[in-house]
Protein backbone atom coordinates (compact mmCIF):
# COMPACT_ATOMS: atom_id res chain seq x y z
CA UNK A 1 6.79 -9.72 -26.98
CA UNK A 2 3.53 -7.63 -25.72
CA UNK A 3 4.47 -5.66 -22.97
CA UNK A 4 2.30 -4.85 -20.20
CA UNK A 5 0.58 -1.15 -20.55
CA UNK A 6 2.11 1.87 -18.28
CA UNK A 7 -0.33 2.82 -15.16
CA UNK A 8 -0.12 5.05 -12.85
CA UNK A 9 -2.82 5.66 -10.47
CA UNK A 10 -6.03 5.53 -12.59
CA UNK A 11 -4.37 6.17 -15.67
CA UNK A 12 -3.41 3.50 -18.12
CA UNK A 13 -1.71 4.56 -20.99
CA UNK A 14 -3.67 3.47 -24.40
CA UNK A 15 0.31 2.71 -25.70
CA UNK A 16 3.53 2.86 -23.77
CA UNK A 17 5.54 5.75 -24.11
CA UNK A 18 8.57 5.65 -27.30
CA UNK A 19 11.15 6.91 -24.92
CA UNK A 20 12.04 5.79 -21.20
CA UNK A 21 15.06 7.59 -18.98
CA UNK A 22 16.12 5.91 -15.48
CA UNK A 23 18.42 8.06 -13.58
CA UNK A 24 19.78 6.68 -10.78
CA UNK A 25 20.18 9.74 -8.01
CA UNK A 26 21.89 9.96 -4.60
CA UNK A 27 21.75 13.03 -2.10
CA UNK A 28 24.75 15.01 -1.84
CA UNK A 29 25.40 18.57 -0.33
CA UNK A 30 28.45 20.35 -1.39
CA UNK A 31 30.24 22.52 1.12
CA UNK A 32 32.46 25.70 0.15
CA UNK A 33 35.87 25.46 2.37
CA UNK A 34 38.48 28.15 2.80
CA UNK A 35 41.02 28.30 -0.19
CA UNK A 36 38.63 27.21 -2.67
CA UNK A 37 38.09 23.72 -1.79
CA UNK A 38 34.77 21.81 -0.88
CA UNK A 39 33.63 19.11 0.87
CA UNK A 40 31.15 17.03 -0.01
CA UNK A 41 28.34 14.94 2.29
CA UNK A 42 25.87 12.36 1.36
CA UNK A 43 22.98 13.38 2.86
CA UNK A 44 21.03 9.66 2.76
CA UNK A 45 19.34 7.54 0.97
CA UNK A 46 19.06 7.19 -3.43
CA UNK A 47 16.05 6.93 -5.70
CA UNK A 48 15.23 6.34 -9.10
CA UNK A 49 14.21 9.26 -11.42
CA UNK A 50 12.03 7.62 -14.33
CA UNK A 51 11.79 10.45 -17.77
CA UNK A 52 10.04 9.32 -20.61
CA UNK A 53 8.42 10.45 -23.74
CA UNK A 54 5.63 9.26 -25.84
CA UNK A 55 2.87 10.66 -27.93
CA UNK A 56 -1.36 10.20 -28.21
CA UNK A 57 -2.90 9.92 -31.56
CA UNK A 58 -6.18 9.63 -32.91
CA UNK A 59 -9.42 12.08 -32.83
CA UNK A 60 -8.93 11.92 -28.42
CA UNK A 61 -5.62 12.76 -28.77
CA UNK A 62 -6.04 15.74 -26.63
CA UNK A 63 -8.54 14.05 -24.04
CA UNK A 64 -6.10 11.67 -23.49
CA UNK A 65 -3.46 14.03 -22.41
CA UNK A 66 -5.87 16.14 -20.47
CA UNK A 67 -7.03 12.50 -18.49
CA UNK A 68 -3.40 12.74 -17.57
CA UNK A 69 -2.59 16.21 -16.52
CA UNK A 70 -5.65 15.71 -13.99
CA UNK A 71 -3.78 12.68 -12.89
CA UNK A 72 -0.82 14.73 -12.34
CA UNK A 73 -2.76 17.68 -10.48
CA UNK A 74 -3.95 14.87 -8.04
CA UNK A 75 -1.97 14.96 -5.08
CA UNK A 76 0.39 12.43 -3.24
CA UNK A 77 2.22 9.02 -4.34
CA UNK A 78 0.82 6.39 -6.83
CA UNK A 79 1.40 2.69 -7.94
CA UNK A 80 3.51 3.23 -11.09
CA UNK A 81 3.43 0.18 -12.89
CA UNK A 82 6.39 0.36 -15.69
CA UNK A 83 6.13 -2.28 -18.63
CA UNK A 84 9.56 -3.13 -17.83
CA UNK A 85 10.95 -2.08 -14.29
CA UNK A 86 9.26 -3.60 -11.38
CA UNK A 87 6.29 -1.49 -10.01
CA UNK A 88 7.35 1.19 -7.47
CA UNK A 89 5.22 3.79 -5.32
CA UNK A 90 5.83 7.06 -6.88
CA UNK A 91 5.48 10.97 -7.29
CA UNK A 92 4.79 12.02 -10.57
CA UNK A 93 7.38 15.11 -10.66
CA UNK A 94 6.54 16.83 -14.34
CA UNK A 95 4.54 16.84 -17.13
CA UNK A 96 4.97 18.61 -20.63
CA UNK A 97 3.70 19.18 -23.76
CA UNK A 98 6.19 19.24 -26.50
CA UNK A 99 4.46 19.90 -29.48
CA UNK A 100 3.21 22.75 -31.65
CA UNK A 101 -0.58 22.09 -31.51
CA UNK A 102 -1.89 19.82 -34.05
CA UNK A 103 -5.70 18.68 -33.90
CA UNK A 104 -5.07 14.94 -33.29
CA UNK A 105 -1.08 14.62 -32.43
CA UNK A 106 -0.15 15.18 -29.04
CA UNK A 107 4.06 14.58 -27.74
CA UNK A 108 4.52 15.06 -24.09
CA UNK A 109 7.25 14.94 -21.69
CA UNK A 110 7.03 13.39 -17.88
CA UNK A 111 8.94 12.35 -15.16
CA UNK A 112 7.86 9.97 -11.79
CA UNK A 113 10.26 9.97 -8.81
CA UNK A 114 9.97 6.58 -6.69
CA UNK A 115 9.45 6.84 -2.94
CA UNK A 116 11.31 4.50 -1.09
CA UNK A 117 8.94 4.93 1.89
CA UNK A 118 7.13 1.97 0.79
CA UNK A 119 3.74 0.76 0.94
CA UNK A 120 2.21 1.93 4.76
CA UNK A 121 -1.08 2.99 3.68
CA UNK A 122 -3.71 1.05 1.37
CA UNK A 123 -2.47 -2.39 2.14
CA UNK A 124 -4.64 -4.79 4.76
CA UNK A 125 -3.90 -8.30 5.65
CA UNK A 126 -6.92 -10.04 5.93
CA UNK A 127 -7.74 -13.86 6.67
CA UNK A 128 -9.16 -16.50 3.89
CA UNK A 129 -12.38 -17.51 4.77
CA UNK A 130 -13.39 -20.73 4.64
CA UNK A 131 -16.64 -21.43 3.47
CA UNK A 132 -18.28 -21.62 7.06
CA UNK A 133 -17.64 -17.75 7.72
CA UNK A 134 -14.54 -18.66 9.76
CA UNK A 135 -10.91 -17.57 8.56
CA UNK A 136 -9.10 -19.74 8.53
CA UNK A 137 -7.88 -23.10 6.46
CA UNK A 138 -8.68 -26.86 7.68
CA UNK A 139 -5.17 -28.05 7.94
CA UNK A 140 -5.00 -27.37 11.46
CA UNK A 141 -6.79 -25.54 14.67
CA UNK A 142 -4.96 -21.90 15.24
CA UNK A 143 -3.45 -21.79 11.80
CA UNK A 144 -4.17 -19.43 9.65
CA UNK A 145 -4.11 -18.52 5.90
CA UNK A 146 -3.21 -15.02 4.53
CA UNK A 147 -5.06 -13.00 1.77
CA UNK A 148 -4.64 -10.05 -0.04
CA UNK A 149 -7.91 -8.95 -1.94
CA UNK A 150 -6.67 -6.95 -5.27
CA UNK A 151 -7.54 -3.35 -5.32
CA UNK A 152 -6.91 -1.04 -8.43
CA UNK A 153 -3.41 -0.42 -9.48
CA UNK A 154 -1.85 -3.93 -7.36
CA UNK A 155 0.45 -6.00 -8.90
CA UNK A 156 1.61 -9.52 -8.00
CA UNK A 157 5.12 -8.08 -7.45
CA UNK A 158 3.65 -5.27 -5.52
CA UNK A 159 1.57 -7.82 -3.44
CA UNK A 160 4.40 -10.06 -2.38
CA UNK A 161 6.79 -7.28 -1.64
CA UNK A 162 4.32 -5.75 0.66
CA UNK A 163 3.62 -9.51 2.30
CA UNK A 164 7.73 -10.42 2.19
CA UNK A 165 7.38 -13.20 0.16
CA UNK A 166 9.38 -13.87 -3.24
CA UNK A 167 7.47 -13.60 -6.44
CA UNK A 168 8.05 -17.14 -7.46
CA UNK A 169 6.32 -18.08 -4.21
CA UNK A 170 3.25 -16.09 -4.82
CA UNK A 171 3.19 -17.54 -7.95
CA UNK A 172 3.27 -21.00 -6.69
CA UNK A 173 0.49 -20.72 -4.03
CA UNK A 174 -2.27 -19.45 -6.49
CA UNK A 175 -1.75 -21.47 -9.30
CA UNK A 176 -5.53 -20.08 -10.92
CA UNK A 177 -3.26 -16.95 -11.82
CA UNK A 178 -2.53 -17.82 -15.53
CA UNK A 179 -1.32 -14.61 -16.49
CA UNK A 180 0.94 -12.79 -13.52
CA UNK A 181 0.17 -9.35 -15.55
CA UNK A 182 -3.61 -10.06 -15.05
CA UNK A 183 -5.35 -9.52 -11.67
CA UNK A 184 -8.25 -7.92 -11.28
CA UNK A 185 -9.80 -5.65 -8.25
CA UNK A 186 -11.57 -7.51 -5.39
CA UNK A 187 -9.75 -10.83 -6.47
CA UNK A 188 -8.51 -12.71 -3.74
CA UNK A 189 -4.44 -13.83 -3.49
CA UNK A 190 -3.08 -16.58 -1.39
CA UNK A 191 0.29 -15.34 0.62
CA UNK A 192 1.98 -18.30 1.26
């Protein structure tokens, strides 16, 4: 099985990292009581910690990992787009470099934390045209089909989580999508 390649942000990883962490973290403050007790209070909501490890190889070994340390310097959230775990807005927390420099080997260390904030800026609903500059479909007067036009960095499970809509559906309502892993910026998706 080929999995799909990591991204996050501009950065798509020429091969997927060797290791992968998820830590599953909740918010808890820890209170000191008289007589040497404590009390403990969850403070809100959980995320997702995602660690991983992987190496670059090869004569741009170190280009590669300098592409993404300037990711990392950039600021705010990203798309992270995990080969296995569904695609989540993230911070990317850390980067390392764990190896004792050799010309074209390079291990690093890195960690994203997801932001459960979700997807308010970037996304825009607009209407399907339909061939006469109108949006619209022809199945009826006042109704209306939705679009999403890909940018960089979407996903189909992105896309329907941002619309409300199940995967499958998506799926189902643009049946030219042969491979979901495969859409391309300033294609056009049907939200059913």
């Amino acid at each position: 099985m080929r999995l799909t390649p990591m991204r996050f942000k501009d950065f798509t990883w020429p091969h997927n990292p060797e290791v992968y962490t998820v830590e599953h973290r909740r918010r808890i403050a820890v209170h000191q009581v008289p007589f040497g007790r404590c009390v403990m209070q969850e403070l809100g909501g959980s995320y997702r910690v995602l660690k991983g490890e992987g190496t670059f190889v090869g004569a741009d070994a170190y280009t590669q990992f300098r592409r993404l340390a300037g990711v990392f310097q950039e600021d705010g959230a990203g798309l992270l787009v995990h080969p296995v775990w569904p695609a989540e807005r993230a911070y990317f927390a850390s980067l390392e470099m764990v190896e004792e420099p050799l010309p074209d080997f390079v291990r690093y260390r890195f960690e994203f934390w997801e932001d459960w904030s979700g997807y308010n800026d970037g996304w825009a609903e607009i209407p399907a045209e339909n061939g006469d500059g109108s949006g619209g479909t022809a199945a009826g007067a006042g109704q209306t089909e939705r679009a999403h036009t890909v940018r960089k960095g979407d996903t189909l499970w992105g896309i329907a989580k941002q619309y409300g809509v199940e995967l499958a559906e998506l799926l189902r309502a643009n049946p030219g999508i042969k491979n979901p892993n495969l859409i391309y910026p300033g294609e056009a998706v049907r939200i059913p």
